[in-house]
Protein backbone atom coordinates (compact mmCIF):
# COMPACT_ATOMS: atom_id res chain seq x y z
CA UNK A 1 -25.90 -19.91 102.56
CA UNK A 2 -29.83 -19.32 103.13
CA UNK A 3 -32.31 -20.40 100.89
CA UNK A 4 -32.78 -16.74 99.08
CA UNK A 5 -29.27 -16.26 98.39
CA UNK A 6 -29.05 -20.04 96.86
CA UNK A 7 -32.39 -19.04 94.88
CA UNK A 8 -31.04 -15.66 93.22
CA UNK A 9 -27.67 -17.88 92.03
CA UNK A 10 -29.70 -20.29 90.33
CA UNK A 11 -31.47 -17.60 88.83
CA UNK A 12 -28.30 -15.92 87.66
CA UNK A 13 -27.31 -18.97 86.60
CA UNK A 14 -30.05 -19.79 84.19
CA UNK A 15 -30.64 -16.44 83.01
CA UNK A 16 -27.08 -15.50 81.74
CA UNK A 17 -25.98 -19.48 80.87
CA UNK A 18 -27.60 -20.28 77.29
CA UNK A 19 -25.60 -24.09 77.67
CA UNK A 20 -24.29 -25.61 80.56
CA UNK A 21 -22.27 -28.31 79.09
CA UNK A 22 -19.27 -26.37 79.06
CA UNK A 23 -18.06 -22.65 79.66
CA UNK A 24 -15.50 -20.24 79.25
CA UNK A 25 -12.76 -18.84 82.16
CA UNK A 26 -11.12 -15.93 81.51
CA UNK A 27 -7.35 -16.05 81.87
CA UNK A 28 -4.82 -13.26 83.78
CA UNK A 29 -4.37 -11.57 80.50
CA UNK A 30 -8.05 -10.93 79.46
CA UNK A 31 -8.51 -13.93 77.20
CA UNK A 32 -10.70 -16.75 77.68
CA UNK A 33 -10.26 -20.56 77.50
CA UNK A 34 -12.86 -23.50 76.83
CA UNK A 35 -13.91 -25.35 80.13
CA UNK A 36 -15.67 -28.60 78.50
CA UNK A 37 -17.27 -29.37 82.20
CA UNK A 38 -21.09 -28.81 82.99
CA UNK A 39 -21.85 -25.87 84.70
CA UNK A 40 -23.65 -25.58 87.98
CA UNK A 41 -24.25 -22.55 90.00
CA UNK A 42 -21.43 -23.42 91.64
CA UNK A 43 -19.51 -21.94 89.00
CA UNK A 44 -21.38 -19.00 89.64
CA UNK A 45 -21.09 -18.95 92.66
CA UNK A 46 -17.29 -18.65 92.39
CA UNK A 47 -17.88 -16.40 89.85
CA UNK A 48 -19.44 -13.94 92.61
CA UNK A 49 -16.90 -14.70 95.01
CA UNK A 50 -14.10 -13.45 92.49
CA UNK A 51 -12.64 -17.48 92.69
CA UNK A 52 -13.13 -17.44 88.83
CA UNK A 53 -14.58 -15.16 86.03
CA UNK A 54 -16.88 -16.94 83.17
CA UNK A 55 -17.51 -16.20 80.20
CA UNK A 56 -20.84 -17.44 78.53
CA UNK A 57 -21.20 -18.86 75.30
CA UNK A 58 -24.54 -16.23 73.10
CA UNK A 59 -25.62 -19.54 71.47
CA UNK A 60 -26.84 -22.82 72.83
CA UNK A 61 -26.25 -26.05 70.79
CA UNK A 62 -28.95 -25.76 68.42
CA UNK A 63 -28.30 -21.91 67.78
CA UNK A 64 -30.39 -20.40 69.82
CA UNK A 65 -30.00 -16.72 71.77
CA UNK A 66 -31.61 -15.79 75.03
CA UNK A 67 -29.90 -12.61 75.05
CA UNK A 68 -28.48 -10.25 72.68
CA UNK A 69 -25.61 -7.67 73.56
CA UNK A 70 -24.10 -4.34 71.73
CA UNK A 71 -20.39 -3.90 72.63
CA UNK A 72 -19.15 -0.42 72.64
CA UNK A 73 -15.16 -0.73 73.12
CA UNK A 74 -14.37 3.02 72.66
CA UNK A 75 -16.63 5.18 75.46
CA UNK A 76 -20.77 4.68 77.65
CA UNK A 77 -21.77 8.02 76.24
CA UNK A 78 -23.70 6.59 73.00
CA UNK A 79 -24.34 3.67 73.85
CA UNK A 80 -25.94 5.65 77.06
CA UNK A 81 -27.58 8.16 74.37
CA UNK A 82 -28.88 5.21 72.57
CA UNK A 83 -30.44 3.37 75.62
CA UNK A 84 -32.61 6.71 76.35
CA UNK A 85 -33.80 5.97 72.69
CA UNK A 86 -34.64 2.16 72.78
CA UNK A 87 -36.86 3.18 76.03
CA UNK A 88 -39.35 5.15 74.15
CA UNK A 89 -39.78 2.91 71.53
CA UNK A 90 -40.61 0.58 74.46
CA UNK A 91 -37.32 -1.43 74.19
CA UNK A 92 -36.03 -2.37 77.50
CA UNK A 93 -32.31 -2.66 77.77
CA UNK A 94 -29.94 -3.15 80.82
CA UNK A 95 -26.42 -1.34 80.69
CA UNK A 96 -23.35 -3.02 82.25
CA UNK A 97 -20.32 -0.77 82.71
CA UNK A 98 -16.76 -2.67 81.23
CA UNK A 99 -13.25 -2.35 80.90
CA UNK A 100 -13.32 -0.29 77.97
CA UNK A 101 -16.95 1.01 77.59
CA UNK A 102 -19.87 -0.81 78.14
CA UNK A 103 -22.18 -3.78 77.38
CA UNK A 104 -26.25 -3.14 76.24
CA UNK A 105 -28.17 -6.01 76.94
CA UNK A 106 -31.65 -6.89 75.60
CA UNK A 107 -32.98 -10.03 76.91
CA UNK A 108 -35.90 -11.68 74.93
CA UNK A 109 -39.04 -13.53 76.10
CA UNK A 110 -37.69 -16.89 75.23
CA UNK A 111 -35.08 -18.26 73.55
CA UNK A 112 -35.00 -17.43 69.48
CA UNK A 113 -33.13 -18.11 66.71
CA UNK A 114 -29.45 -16.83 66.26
CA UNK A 115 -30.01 -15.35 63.37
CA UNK A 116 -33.29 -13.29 64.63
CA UNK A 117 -31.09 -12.53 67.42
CA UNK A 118 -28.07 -10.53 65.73
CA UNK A 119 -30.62 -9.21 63.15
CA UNK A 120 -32.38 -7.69 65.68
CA UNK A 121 -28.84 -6.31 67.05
CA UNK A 122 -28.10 -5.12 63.33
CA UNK A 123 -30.81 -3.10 63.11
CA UNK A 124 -31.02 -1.43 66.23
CA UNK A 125 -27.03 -0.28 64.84
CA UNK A 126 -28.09 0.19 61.54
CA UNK A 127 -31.18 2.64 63.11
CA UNK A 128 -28.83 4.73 65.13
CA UNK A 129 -26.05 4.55 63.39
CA UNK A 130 -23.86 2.65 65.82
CA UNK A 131 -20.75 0.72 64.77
CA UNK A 132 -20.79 -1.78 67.57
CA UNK A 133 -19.49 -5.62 68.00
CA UNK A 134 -23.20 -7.24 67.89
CA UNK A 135 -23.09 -10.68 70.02
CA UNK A 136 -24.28 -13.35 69.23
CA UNK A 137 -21.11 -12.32 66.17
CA UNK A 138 -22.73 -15.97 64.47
CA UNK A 139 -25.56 -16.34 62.99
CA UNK A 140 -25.61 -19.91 63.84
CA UNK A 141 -22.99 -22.57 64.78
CA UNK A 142 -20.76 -23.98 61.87
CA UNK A 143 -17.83 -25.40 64.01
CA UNK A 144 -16.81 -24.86 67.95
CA UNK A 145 -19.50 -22.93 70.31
CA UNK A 146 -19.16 -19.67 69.06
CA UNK A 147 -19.17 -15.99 70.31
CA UNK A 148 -18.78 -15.69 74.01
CA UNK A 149 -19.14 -12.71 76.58
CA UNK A 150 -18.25 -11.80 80.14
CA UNK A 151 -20.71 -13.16 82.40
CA UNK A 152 -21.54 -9.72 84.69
CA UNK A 153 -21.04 -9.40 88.17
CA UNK A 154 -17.78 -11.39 88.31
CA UNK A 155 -14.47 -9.70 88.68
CA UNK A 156 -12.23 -8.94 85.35
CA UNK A 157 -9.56 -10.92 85.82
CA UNK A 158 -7.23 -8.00 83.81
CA UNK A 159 -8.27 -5.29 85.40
CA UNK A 160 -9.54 -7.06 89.03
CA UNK A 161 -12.38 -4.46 88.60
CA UNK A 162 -16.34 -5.74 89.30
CA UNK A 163 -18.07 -3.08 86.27
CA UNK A 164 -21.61 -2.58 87.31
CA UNK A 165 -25.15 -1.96 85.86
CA UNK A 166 -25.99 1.49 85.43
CA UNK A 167 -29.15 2.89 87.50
CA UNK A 168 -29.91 -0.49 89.17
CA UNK A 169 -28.47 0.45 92.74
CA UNK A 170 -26.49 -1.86 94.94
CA UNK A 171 -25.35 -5.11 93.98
CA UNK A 172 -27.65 -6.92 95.25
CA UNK A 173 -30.36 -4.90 93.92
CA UNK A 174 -28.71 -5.13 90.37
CA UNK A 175 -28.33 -8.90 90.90
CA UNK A 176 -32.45 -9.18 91.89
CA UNK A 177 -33.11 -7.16 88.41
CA UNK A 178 -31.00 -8.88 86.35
CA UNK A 179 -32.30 -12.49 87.58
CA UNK A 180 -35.78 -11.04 86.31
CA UNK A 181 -34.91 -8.58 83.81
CA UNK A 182 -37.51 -6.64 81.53
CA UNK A 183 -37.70 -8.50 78.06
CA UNK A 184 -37.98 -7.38 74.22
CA UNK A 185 -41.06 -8.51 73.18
CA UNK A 186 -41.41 -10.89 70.39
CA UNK A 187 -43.51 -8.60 67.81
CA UNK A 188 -40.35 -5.75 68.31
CA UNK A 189 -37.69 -8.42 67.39
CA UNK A 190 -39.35 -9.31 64.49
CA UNK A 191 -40.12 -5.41 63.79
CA UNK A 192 -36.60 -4.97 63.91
CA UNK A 193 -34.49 -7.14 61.52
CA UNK A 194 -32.07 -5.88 59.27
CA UNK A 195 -31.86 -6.59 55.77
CA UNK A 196 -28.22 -6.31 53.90
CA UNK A 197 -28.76 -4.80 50.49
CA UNK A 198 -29.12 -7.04 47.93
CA UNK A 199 -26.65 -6.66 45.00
CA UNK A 200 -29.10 -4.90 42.91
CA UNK A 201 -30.50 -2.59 45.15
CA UNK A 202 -27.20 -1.41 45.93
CA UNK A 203 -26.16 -1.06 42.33
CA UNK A 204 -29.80 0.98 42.06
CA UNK A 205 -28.30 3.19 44.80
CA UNK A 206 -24.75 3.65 43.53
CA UNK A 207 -26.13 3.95 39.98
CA UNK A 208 -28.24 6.96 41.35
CA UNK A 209 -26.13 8.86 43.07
CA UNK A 210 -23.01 8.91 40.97
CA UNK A 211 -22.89 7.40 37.47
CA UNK A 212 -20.23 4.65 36.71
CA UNK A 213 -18.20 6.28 34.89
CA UNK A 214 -17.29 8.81 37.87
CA UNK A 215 -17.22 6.22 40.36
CA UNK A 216 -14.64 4.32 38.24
CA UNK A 217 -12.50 7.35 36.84
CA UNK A 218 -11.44 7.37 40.84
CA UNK A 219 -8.88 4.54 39.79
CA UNK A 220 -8.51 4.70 36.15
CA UNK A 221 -8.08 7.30 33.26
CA UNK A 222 -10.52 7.26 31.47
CA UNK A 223 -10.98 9.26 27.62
CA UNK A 224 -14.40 9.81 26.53
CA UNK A 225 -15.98 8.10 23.15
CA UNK A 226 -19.17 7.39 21.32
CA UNK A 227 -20.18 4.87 23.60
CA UNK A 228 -19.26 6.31 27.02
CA UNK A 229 -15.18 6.15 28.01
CA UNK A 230 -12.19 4.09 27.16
CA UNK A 231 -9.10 3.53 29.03
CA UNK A 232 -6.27 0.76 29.81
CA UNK A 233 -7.41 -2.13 32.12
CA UNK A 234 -6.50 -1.97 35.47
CA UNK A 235 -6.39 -5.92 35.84
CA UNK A 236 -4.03 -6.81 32.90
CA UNK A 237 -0.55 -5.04 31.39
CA UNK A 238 -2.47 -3.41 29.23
CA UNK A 239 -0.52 -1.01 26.33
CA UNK A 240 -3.77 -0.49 24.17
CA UNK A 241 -6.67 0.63 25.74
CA UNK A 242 -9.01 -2.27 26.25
CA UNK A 243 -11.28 -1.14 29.37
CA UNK A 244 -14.53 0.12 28.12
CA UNK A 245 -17.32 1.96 30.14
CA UNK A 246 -20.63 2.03 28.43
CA UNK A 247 -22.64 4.77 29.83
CA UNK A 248 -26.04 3.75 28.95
CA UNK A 249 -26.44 0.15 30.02
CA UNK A 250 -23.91 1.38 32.93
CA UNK A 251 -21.42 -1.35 32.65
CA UNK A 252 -17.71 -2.05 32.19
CA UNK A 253 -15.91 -4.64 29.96
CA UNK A 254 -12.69 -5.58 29.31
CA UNK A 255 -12.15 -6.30 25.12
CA UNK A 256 -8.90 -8.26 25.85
CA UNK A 257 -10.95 -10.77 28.34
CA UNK A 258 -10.59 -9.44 32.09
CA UNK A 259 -14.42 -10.06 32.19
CA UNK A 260 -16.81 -7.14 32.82
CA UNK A 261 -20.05 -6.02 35.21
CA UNK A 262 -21.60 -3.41 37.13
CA UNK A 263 -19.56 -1.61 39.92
CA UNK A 264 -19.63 -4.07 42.47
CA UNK A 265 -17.75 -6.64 40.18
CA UNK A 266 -15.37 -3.28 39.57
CA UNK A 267 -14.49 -3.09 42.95
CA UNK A 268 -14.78 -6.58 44.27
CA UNK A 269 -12.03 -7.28 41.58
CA UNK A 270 -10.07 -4.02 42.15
CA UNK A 271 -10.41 -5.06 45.77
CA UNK A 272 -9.65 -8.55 45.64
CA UNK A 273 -12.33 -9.31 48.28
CA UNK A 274 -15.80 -11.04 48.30
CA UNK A 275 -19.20 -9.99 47.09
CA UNK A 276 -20.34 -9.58 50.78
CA UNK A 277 -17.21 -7.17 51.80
CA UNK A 278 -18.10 -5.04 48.59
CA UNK A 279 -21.58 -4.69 49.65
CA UNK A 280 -20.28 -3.41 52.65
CA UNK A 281 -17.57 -1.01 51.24
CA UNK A 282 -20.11 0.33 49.03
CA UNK A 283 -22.49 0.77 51.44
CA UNK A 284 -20.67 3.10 53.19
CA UNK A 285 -19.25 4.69 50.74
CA UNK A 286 -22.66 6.02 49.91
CA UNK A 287 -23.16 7.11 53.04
CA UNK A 288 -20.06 9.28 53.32
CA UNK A 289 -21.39 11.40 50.06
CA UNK A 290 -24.52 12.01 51.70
């Protein structure tokens, strides 16, 4: 192989491998298993050849991203849409055709944070409204090495199909961009973060746009009184009504001693999930009444 050829591997190589003391190969089937072996560009090299197909792990070892990637399963055409977008607000992006719809990927100036990494993912969803699989999926590491994704270029082992980068030419020509690729600056990362609502700005929001007593008269009968409404508890046997709804200080209580709160302790324990999956829930159940 001549030197240019060896060069542009290496390249690959370091570009699109955030740790090289282990990788992933992707199986017959579609799924991946963990290779605890260094990685060379000999790896890659096979990759290229079709021999194998990597995957490559988002985070290194200390939880850090030199790439983030938006996952569209279901179809190119938004994610395409939303590419167009990112380019005016000066956000260079690379698309990568897959088995199902395609990969964005932003590439950053130098290796950051996990967490800034899938915030700034977040938001760009969030912005366009996007409900996309966001890798790095981790903030940071807890236990094993995390989120992985396809390495490009290589051959799906499922569908024995090389998917491409859109608008980048042959594949050598994609492989010479992508070795070099355009990168988010620093200042747009950090421009772009998203925030989940906090508890209380998301009880501001509900309590705004529908009072409790509506929100909550969706799952239980409620009879109006002096105070606000009355009806039987939803998380005991109740025979006497025992569930009050005080329409003032926009709260619920249970006299017989279920506990009380605001409506995210309503439907967390009507739910039977955690705070953070309410907040969600919530969240876009607000949006749907818009």
């Amino acid at each position: 192989m001549d030197q240019e050829k060896w060069r542009l591997i290496k390249d690959l190589t370091s570009r699109f491998i955030n740790r090289n003391d282990l990788y992933a190969k992707q199986l017959p089937d579609g799924r991946y298993f963990l290779v605890t072996q260094r990685l060379t560009p000999i790896q890659m090299l096979a990759h290229l050849k079709g021999q194998i197909t990597m995957g490559t792990y988002v985070l290194n070892q200390e939880s850090y991203a030199q790439f983030m990637v938006l996952d569209a399963d279901d179809t190119i055409d938004g994610i395409t849409q939303v590419q167009q977008k990112l380019e005016k607000l000066d956000i260079p992006t690379y698309l990568e055709a897959s088995r199902r719809g395609g990969h964005l990927w932003f590439f950053f100036d130098h290796k950051i944070p996990g967490f800034q990494a899938r915030g700034f993912g977040l938001a760009i969803c969030h912005r366009f409204g996007l409900d996309l699989e966001v890798f790095p999926k981790q903030n940071h590491l807890v236990t094993g090495p995390g989120s992985l994704i396809r390495v490009p270029f290589g051959f799906h082992r499922k569908s024995n199909v090389r998917y491409e980068f859109i608008g980048l030419g042959t594949l050598r020509q994609q492989v010479e961009a992508l070795c070099h690729p355009l990168t988010v600056a620093l200042d747009k990362v950090n421009k772009y973060q998203y925030q989940e609502p906090t508890k209380e700005y998301l009880i501001s929001r509900l309590a705004k746009d529908i009072p409790i007593a509506e929100f909550i008269g969706q799952y239980v009968t409620l009879k109006p009184v002096a105070s606000g409404f009355v009806g039987l508890c939803p998380f005991h046997q109740d025979k006497v009504p025992s569930f009050g709804i005080n329409t003032s200080g926009n709260f619920w209580h249970c006299f017989a001693g279920c506990g009380g709160g605001d409506v995210v302790n309503f439907w967390m324990r009507w739910r039977g999930i955690s705070y953070r999956q309410a907040n969600v829930e919530l969240e876009e159940y607000l949006k749907s009444r818009r």
